[in-house]
Protein backbone atom coordinates (compact mmCIF):
# COMPACT_ATOMS: atom_id res chain seq x y z
CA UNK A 1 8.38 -30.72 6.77
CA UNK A 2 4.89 -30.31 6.01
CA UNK A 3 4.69 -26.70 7.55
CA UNK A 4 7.86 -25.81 5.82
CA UNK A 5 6.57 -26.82 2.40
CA UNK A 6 3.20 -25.27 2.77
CA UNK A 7 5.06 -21.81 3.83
CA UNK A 8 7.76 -21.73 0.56
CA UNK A 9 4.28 -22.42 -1.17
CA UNK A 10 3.06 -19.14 0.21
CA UNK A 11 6.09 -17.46 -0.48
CA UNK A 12 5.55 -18.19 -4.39
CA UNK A 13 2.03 -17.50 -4.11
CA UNK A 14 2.97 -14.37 -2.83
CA UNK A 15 5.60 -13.71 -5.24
CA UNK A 16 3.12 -14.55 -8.12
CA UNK A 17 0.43 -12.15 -6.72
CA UNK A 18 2.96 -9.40 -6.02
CA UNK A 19 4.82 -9.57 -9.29
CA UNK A 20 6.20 -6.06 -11.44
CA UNK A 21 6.78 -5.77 -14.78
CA UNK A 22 9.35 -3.43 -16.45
CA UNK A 23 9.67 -3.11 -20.41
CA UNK A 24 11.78 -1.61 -22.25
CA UNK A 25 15.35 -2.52 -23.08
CA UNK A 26 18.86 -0.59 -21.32
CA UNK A 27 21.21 0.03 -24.02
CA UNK A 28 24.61 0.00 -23.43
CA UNK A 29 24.82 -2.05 -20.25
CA UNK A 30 26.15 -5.03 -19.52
CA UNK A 31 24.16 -7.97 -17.84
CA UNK A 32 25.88 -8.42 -14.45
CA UNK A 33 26.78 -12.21 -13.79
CA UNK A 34 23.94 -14.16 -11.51
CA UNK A 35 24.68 -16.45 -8.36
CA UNK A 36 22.27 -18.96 -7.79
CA UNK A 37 19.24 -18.73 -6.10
CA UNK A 38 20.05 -19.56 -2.29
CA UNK A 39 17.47 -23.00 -1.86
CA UNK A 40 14.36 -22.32 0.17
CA UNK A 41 12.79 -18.29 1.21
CA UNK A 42 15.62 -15.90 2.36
CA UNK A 43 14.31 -14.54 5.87
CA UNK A 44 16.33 -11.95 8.00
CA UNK A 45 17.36 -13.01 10.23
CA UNK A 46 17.69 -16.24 9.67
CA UNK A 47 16.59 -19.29 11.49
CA UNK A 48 16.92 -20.06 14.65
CA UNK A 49 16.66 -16.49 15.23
CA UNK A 50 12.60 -15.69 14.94
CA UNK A 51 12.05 -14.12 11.43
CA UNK A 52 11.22 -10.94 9.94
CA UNK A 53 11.36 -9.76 6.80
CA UNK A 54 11.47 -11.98 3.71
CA UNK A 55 12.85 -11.65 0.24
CA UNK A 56 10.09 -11.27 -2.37
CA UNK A 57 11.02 -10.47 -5.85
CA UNK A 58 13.50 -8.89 -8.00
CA UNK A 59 12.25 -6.11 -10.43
CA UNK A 60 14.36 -5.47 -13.33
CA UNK A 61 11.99 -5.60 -16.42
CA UNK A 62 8.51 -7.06 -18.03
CA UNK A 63 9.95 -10.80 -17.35
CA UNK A 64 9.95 -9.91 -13.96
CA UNK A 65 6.05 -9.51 -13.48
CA UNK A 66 5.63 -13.53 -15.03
CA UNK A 67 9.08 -14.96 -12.68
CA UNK A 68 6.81 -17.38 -11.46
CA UNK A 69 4.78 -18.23 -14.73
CA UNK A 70 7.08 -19.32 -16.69
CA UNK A 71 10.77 -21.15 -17.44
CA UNK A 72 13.60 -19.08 -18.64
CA UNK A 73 13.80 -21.32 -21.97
CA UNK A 74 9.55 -20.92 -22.22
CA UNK A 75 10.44 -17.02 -21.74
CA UNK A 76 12.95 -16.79 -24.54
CA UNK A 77 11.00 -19.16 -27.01
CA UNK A 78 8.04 -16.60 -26.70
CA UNK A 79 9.46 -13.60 -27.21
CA UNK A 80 10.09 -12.27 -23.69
CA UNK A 81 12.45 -9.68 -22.30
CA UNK A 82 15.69 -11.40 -20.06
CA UNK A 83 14.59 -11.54 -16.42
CA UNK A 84 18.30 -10.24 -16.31
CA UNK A 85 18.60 -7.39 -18.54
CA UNK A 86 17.14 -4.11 -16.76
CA UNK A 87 14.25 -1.94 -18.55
CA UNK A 88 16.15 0.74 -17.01
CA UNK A 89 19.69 2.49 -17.52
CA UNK A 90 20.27 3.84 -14.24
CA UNK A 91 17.64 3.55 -11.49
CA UNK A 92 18.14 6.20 -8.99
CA UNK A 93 14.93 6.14 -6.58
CA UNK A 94 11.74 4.38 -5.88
CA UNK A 95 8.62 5.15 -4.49
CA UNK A 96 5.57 2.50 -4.19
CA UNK A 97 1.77 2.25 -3.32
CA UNK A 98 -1.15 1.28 -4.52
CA UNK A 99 -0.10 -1.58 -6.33
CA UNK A 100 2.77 -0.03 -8.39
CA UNK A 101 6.04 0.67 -8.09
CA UNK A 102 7.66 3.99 -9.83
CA UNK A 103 11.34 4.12 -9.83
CA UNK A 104 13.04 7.19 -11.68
CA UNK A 105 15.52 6.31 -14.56
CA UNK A 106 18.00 9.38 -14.37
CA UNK A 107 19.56 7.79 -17.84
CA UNK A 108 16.71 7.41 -19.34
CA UNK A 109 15.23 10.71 -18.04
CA UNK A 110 11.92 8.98 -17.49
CA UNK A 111 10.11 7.35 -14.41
CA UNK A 112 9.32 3.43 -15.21
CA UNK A 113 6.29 1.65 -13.73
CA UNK A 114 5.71 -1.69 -13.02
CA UNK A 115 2.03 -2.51 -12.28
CA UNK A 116 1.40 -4.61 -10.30
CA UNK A 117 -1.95 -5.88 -10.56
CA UNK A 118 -2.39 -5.75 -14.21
CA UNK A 119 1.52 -7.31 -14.48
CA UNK A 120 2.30 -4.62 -16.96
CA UNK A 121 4.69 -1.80 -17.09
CA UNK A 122 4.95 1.70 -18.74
CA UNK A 123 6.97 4.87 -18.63
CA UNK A 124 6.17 8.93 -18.31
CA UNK A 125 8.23 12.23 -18.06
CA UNK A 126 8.78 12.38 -21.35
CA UNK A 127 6.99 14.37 -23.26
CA UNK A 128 5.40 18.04 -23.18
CA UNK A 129 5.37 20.16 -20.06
CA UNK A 130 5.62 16.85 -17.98
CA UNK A 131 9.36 16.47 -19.60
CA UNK A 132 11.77 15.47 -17.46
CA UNK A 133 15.62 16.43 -17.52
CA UNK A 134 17.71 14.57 -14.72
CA UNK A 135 14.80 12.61 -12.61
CA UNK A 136 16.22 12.11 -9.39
CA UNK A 137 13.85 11.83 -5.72
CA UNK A 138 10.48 10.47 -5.77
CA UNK A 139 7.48 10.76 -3.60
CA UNK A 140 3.67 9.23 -3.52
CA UNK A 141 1.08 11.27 -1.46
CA UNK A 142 -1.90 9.46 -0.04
CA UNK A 143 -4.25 10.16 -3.37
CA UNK A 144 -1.64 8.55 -5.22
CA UNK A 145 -0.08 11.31 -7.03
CA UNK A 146 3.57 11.08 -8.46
CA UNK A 147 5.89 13.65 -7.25
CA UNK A 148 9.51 14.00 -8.89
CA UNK A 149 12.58 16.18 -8.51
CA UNK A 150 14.36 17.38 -12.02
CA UNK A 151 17.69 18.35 -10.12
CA UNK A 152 18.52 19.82 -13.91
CA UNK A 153 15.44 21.58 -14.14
CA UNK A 154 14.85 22.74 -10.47
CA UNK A 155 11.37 21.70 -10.24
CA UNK A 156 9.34 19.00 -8.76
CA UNK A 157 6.66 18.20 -11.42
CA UNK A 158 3.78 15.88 -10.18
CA UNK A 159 2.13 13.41 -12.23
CA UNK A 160 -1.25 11.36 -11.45
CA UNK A 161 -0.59 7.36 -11.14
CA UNK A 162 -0.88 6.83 -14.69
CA UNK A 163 1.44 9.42 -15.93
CA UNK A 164 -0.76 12.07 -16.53
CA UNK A 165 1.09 16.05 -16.08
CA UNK A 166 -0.96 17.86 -13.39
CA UNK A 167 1.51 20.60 -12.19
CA UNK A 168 5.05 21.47 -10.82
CA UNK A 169 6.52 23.53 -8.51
CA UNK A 170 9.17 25.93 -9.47
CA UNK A 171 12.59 25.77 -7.45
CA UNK A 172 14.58 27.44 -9.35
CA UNK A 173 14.59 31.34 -7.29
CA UNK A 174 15.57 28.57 -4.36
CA UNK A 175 16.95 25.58 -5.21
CA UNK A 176 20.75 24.37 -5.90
CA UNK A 177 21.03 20.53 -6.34
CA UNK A 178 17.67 19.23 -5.37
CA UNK A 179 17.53 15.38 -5.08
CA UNK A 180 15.13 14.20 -3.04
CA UNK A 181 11.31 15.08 -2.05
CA UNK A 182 9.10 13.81 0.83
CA UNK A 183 5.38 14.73 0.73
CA UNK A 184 2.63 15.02 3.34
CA UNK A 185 0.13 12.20 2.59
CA UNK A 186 -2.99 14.88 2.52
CA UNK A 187 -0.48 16.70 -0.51
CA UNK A 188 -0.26 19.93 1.30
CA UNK A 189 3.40 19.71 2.04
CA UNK A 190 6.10 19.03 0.09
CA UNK A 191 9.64 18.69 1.34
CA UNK A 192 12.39 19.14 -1.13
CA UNK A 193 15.99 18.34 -0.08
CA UNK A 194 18.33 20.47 -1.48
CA UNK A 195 22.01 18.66 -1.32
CA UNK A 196 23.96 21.73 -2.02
CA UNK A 197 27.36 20.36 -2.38
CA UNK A 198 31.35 21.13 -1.31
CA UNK A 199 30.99 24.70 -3.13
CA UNK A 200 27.85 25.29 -1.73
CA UNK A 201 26.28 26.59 1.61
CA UNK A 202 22.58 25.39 0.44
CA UNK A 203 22.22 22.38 2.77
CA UNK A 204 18.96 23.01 3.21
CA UNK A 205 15.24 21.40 3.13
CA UNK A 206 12.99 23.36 1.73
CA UNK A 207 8.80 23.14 2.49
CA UNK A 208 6.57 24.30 -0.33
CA UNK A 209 2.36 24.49 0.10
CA UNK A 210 0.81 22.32 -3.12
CA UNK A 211 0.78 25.18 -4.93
CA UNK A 212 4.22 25.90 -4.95
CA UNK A 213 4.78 28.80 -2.06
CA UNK A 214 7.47 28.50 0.00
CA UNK A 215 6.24 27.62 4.05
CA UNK A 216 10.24 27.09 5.07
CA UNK A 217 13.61 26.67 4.58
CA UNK A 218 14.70 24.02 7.10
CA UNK A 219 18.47 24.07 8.36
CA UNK A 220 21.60 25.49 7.44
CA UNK A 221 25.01 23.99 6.12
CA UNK A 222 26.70 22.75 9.75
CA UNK A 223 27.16 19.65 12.14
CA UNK A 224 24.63 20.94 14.56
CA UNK A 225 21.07 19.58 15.71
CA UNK A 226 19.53 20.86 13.15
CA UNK A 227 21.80 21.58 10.49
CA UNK A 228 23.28 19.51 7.83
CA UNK A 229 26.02 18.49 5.50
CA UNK A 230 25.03 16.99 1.96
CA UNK A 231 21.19 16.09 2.83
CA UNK A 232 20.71 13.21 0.28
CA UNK A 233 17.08 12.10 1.38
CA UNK A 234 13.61 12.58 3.13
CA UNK A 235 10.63 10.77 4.30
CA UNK A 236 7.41 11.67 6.27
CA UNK A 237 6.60 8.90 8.63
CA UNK A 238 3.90 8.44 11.34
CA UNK A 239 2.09 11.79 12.81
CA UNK A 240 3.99 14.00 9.96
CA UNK A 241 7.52 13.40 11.45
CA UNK A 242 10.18 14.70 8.68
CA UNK A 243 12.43 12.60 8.75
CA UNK A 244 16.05 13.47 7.13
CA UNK A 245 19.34 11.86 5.72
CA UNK A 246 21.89 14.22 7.00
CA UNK A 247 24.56 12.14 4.61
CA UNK A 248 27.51 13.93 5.37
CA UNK A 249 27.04 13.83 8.98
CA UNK A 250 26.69 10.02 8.63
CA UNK A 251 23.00 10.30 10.64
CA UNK A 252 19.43 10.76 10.61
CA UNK A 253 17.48 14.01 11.93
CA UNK A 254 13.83 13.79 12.92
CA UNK A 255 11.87 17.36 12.97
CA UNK A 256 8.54 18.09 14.27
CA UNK A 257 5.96 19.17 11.41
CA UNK A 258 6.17 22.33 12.08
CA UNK A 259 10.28 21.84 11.78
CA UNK A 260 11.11 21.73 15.08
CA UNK A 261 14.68 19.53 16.08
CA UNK A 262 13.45 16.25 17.74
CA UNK A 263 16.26 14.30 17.52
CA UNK A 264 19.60 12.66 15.70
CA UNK A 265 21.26 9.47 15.32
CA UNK A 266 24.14 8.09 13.84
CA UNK A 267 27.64 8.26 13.55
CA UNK A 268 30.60 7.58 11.07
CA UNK A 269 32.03 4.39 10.85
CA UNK A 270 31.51 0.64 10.03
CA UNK A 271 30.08 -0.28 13.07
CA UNK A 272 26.67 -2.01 14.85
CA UNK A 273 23.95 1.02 13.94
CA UNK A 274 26.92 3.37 12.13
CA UNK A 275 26.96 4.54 8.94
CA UNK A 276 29.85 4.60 6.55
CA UNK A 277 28.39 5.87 2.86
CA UNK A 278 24.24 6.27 3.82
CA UNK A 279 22.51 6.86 0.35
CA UNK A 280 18.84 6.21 1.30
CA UNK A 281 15.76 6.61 3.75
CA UNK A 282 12.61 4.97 4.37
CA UNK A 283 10.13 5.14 7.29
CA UNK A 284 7.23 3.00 7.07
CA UNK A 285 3.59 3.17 8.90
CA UNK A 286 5.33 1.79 11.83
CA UNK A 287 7.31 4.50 12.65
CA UNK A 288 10.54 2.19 11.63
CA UNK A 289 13.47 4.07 9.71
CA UNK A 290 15.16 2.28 7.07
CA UNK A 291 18.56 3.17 5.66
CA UNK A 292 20.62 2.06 2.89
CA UNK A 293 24.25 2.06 3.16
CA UNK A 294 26.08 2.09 -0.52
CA UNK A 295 29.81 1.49 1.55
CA UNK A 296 28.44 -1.79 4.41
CA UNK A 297 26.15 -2.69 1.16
CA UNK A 298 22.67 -3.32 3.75
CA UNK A 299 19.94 -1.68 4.51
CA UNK A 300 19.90 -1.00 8.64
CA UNK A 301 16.47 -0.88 10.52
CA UNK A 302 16.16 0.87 13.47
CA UNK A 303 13.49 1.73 15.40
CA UNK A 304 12.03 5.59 15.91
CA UNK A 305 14.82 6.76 18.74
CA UNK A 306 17.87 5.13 16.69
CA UNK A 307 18.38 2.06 18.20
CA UNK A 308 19.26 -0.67 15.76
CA UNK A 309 16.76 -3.62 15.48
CA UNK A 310 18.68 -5.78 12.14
CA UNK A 311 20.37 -5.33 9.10
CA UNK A 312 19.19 -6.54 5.95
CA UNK A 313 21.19 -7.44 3.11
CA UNK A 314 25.03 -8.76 2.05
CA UNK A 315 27.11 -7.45 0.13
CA UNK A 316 27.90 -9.16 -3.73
CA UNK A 317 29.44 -7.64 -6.84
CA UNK A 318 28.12 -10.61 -8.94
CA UNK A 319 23.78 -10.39 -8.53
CA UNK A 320 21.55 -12.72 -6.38
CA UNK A 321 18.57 -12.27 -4.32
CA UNK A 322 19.59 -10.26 -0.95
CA UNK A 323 22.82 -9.16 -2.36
CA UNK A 324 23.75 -5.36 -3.28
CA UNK A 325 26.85 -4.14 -4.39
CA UNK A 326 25.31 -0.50 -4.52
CA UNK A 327 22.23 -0.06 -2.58
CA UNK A 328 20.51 3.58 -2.37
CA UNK A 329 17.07 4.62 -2.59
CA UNK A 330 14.58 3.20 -0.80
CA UNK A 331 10.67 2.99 -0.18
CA UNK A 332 8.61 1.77 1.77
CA UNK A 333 4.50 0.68 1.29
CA UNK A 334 0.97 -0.23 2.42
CA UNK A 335 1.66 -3.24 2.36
CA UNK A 336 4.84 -3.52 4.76
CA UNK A 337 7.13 -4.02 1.68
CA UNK A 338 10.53 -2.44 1.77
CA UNK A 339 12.07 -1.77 -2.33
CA UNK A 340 15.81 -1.48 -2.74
CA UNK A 341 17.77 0.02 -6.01
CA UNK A 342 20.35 -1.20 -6.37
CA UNK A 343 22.00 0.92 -8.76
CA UNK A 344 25.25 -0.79 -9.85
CA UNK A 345 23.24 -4.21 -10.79
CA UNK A 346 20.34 -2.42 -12.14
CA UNK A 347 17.84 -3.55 -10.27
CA UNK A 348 15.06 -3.01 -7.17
CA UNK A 349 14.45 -5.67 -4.73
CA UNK A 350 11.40 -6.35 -2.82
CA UNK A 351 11.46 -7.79 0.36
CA UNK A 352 8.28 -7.94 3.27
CA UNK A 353 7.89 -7.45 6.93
CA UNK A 354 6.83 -10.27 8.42
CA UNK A 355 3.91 -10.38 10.79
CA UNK A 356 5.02 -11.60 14.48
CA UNK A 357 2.99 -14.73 13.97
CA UNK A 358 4.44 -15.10 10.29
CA UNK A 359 7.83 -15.07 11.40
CA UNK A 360 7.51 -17.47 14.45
CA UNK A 361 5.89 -19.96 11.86
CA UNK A 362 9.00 -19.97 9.56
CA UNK A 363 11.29 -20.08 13.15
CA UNK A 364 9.13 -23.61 14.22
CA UNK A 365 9.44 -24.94 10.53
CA UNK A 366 12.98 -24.44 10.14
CA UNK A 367 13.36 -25.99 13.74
CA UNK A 368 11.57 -28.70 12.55
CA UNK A 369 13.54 -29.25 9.92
């Protein structure tokens, strides 16, 4: 009992130290209704089974950053947003490092930041030439710079971690639907997936230098390695390996930096490692791909050649840690956390990879009862 009660204190400790803040206040939505809390951390998988990844936090506003200063009642008396009212109207995608977390509010046509070491929060894209139209995809590069797709505008503009406009790259002579954007951590690539749509033959991913030329247009509309149907989402994992959410295809695509096919997984359907309604990628410094499924309502790990390691996740129309009724973009960090939106209860969850010695000393205290 002892070892059990020292690691839920480390879980609060570490949900203290790793807190977000969000301000601002969504107009015009409705609260979703809140489950209880399930008692004690929520691991996956769970015990007996040896651990490894662990809820976190839920990010919804500036009342999220204090969750673990403070009562609800102490909250309210002083002023404080609703830990259950979201900052934002309609989170679309998140991207995280460096000790913030930047998720774009296509609503509010702004991207939101909660900061995580100074538990504060504040917004950007919306003003001047860093305006933003219809945020959508997301990206960090290793220096920390904030790049963002304006599927209206057909650009990616790119921001420094406080907000600040530094440039943007014009897709309009290119560019149908943009959505999503994966970037190189030096900066010198950016990847911009271009979802087409039904009408469209533009299924393309498209690689621009940091200065805006075009290196490559990757694919072509098709079911073929190397060709895709409504490309939804990118990420650049270990050794510069794109990787891609071929959507319609119900798969994933890996291509070599220099664009070469490497390799596909997936298939349609609700079944172990399938993929019925994928919305979301994430590859993190492991070389483990992450995606979220809007239709099983998880988030399925697998490792670099496809083979399903665990899902994460349940699926709940009413809101409670671990529970999504509309999970889609994802993220991934330095700090082997893994963010959620959820986009139908307005909010981004946090949960961590365990380390292998982590998770084998929640398996012994939940064995010991």
């Amino acid at each position: 009992m002892n070892g059990l009660r020292r690691g839920r204190r480390h879980a609060t400790l570490a949900l203290a130290a790793s807190a977000w803040a969000a301000g601002g206040v969504c107009t015009g939505c409705s609260t979703p209704a809140r489950l209880p809390a399930p008692p004690g951390p929520l691991l996956w998988p769970a015990p007996p089974e040896q651990p490894r990844f662990i809820f976190e936090a839920t990010l919804r506003n500036g009342a999220s950053l204090h969750a673990a200063d403070a009562s609800p009642l102490k909250r309210l008396l002083a002023g404080e947003e609703d830990d259950a009212r979201a900052s934002f109207g309609k989170p679309f995608a998140v991207a995280a490092g460096q000790g913030r977390v930047f998720v774009t509010d296509t609503e509010g046509r702004r991207v939101f930041v909660f900061d995580v070491p100074r538990r504060r929060t504040y917004s950007f894209g919306l003003r001047f030439e860093g305006q933003l139209k219809r945020p959508a995809g997301i990206a960090l590069d290793g220096r920390g710079r904030v790049y963002v797709v304006d599927s209206i505008a057909r650009r990616v503009v790119v921001y420094d971690a406080l907000g600040l406009y530094l440039g943007h790259i014009d897709g309009a002579p290119w560019w149908v639907r943009p959505t999503a954007v994966a970037v190189e951590p030096s900066g010198a690539r950016v990847h911009v997936v271009d979802t087409g749509g039904v009408e469209s033959d533009s299924h393309l991913v498209f690689t621009h230098e940091a200065q805006g030329r075009l290196v490559r247009r990757l694919g072509r509309r098709g079911a073929g390695d190397g060709e895709f149907n409504l490309p939804s989402d990118a990420a650049v994992g270990p050794g510069g390996t794109l990787w891609v959410l071929d959507a319609g295809n119900f798969r994933v695509q890996a291509f070599s930096p220099e664009g070469r096919f490497l390799r596909a997984f997936g298939s349609a359907g609700n079944g172990i490692g399938q993929m019925a309604r994928p919305r979301g990628l994430a590859v993190d410094a492991e070389g483990l791909v992450y995606v979220a499924d809007a239709m099983l309502a998880n988030v399925q790990v697998f490792d670099a050649h496809g083979v399903l390691l665990l899902p994460l996740g349940a699926r709940a129309m009413h809101d409670a840690p671990g529970r999504w009724a509309l999970p889609a973009r994802l993220a991934c960090d330095e700090t082997a956390r893994l963010y959620v939106v959820d986009q139908y209860l307005h909010k981004v969850e946090v949960l961590r990879k365990l380390a292998d010695d982590e998770g084998r000393r929640w398996q012994r205290a939940a064995a010991a009862g």
